[in-house]
N, C-alpha and C. Protein backbone atom coordinates (compact mmCIF):
# COMPACT_ATOMS: atom_id res chain seq x y z
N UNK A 1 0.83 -1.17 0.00
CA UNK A 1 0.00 0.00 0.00
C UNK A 1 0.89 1.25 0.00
N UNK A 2 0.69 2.53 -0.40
CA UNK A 2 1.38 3.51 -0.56
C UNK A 2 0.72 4.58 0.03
N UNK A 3 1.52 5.26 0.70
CA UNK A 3 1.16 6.16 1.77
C UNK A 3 1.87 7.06 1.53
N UNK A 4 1.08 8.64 1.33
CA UNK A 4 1.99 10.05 0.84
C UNK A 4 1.90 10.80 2.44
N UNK A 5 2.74 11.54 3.17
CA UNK A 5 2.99 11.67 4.49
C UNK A 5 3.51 13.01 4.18
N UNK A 6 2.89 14.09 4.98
CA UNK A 6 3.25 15.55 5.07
C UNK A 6 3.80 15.63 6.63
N UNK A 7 4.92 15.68 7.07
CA UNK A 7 5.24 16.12 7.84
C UNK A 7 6.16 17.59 8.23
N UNK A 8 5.45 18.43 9.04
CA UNK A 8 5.92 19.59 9.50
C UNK A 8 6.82 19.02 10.36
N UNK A 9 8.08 19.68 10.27
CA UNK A 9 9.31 19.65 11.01
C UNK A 9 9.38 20.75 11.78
N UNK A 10 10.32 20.10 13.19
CA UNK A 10 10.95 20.90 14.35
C UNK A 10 11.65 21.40 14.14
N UNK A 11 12.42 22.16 14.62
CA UNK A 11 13.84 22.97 15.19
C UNK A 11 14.96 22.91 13.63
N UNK A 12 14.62 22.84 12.69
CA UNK A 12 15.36 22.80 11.49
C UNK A 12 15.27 23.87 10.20
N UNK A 13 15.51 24.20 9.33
CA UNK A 13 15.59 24.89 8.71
C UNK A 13 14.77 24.79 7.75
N UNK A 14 14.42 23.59 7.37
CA UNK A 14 13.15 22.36 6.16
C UNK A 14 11.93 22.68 7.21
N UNK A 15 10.98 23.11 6.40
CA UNK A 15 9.99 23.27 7.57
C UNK A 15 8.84 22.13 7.47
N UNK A 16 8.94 21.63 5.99
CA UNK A 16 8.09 19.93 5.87
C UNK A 16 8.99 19.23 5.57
N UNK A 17 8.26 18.00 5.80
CA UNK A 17 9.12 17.28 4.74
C UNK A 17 8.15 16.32 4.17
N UNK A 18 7.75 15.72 2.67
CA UNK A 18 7.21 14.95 1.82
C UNK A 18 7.24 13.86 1.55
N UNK A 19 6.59 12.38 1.83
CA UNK A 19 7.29 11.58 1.82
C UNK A 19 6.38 10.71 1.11
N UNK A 20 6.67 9.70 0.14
CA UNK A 20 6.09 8.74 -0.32
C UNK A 20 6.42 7.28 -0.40
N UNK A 21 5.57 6.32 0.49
CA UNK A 21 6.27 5.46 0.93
C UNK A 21 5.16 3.94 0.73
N UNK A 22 5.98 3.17 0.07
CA UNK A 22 5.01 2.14 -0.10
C UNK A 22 5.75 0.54 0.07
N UNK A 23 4.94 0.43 1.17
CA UNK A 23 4.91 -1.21 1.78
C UNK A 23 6.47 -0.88 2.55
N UNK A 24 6.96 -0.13 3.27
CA UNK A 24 7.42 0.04 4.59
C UNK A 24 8.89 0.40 3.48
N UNK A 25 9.17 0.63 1.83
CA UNK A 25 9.86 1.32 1.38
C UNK A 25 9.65 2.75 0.84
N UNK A 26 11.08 3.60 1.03
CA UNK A 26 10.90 4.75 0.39
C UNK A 26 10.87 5.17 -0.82
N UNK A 27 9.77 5.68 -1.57
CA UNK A 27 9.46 5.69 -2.89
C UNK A 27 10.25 7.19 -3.23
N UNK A 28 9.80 8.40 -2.54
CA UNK A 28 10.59 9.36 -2.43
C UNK A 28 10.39 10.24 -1.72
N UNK A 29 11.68 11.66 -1.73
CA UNK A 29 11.43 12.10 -0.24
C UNK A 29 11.65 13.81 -1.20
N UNK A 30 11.16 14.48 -0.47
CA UNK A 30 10.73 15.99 -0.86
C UNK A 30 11.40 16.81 0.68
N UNK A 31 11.89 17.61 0.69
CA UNK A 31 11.90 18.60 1.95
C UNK A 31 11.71 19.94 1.29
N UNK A 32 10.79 20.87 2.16
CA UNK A 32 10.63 21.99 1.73
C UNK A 32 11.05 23.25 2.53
N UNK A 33 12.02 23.80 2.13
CA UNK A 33 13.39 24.75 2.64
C UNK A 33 14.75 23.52 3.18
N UNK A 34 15.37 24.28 4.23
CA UNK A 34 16.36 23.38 3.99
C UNK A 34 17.50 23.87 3.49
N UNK A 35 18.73 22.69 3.38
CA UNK A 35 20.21 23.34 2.75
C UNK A 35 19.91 22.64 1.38
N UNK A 36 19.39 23.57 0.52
CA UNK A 36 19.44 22.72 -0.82
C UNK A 36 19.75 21.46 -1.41
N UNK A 37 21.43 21.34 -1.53
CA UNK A 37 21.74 20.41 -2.03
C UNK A 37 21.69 19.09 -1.26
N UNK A 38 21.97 19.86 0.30
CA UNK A 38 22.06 18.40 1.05
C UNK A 38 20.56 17.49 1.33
N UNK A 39 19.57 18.21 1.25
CA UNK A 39 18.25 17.83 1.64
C UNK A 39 18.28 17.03 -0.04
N UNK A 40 18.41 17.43 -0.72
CA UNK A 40 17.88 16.94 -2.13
C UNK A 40 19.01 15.72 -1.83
N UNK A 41 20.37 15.58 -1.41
CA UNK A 41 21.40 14.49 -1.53
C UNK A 41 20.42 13.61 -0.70
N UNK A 42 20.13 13.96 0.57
CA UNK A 42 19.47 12.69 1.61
C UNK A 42 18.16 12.18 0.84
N UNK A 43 17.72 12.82 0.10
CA UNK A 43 16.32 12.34 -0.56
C UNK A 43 16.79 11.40 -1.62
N UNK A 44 18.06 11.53 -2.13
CA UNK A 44 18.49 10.60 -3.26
C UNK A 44 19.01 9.71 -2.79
N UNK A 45 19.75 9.22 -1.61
CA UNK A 45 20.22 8.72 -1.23
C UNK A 45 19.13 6.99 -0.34
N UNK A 46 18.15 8.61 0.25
CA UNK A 46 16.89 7.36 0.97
C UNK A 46 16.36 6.62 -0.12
N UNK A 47 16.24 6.85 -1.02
CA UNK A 47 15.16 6.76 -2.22
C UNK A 47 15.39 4.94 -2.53
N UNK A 48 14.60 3.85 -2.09
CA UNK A 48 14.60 2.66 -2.61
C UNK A 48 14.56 2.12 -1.19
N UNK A 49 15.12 2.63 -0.44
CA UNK A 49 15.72 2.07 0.88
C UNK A 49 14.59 1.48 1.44
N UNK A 50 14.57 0.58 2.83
CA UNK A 50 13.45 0.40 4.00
C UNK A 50 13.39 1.29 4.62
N UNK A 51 11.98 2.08 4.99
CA UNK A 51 12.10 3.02 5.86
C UNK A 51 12.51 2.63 7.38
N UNK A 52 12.80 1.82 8.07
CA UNK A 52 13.64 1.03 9.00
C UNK A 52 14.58 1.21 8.95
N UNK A 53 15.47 0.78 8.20
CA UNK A 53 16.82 1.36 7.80
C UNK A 53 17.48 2.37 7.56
N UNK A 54 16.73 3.53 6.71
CA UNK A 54 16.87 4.61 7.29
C UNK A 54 17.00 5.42 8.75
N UNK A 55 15.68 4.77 9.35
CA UNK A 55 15.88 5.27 10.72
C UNK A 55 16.74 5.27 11.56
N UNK A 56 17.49 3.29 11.28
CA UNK A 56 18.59 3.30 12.10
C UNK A 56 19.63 4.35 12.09
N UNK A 57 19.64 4.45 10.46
CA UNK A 57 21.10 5.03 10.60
C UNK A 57 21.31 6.83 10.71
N UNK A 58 19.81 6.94 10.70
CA UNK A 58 19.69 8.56 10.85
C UNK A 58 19.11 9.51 12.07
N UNK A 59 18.42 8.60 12.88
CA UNK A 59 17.86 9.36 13.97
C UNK A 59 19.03 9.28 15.57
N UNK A 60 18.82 10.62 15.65
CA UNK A 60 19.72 11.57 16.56
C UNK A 60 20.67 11.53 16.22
N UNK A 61 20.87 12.26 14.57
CA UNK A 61 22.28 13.10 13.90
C UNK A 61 21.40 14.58 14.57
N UNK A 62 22.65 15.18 14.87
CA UNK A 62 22.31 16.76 14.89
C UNK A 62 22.86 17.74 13.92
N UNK A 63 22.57 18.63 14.10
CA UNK A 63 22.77 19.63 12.87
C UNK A 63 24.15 20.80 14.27
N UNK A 64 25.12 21.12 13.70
CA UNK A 64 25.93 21.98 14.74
C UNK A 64 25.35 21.72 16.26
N UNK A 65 24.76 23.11 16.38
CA UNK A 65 24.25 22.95 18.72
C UNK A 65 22.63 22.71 18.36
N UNK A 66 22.44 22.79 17.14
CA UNK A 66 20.36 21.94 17.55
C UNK A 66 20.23 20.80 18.19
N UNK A 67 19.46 20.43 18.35
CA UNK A 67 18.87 18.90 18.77
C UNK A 67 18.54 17.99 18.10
N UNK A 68 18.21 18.24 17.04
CA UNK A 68 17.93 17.46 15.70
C UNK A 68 18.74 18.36 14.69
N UNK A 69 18.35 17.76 13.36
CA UNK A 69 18.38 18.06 12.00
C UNK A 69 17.17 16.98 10.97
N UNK A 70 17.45 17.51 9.90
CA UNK A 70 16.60 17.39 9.06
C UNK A 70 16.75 15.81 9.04
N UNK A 71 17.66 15.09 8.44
CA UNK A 71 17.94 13.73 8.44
C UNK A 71 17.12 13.36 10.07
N UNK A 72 17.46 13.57 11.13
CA UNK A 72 16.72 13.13 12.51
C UNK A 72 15.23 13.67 12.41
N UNK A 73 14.70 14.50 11.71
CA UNK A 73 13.26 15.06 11.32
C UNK A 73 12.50 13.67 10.06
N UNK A 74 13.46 13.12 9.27
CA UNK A 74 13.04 12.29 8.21
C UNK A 74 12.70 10.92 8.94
N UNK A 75 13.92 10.36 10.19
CA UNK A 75 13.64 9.69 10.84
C UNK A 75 12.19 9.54 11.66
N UNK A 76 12.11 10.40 12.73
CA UNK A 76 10.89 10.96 13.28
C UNK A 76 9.53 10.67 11.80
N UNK A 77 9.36 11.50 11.12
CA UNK A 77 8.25 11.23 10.30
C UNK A 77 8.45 9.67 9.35
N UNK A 78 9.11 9.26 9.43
CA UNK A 78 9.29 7.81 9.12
C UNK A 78 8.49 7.14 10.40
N UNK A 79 9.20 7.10 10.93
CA UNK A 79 8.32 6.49 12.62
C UNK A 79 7.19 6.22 12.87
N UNK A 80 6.91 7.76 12.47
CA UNK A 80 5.22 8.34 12.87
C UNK A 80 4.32 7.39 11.56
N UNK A 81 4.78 7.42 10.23
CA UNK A 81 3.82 6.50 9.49
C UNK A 81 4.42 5.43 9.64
N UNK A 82 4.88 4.59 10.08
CA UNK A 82 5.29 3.26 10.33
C UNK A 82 4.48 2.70 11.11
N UNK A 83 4.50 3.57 12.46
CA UNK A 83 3.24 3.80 14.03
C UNK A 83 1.87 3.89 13.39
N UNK A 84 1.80 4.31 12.07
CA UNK A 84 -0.08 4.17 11.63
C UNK A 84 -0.15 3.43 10.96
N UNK A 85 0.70 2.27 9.74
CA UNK A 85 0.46 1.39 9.05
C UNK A 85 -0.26 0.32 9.92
């Protein structure tokens, strides 16, 4: 099943992020604001992956002195539709 997921982001610079995800893989990933190239690199990079796998390897990276970053924001909204499938 395929599930399109709008998540508003915390404490980051990307203030959504877009996600399209079907049968617990990432189909593709959108962030809207953000550091350009790098948000568009992590979206190319997730793109095929398990959203599981992603999570491992991305939640609680920080960005400099924040608490998160965008990659730990992709994690988080990964989660959250994983938690409603």
């Amino acid at each position: 099943m395929t599930k399109n997921i709008e998540f508003k982001t915390q404490g980051t610079c990307a203030r959504q992020i877009n996600i399209q995800i079907t049968d617990g893989v990432i189909d593709s990933v959108q962030f809207v604001g953000g550091c350009n190239g790098n948000t568009k690199g992590i979206a190319q990079l997730v793109a095929g992956m398990k959203a599981t796998d992603v999570i491992e390897r991305v939640k609680g990276t920080k960005c400099g002195f924040k608490a998160t970053s965008c990659p730990d924001q992709l994690a988080k909204a990964l989660e959250a539709a994983l938690a409603e499938a």
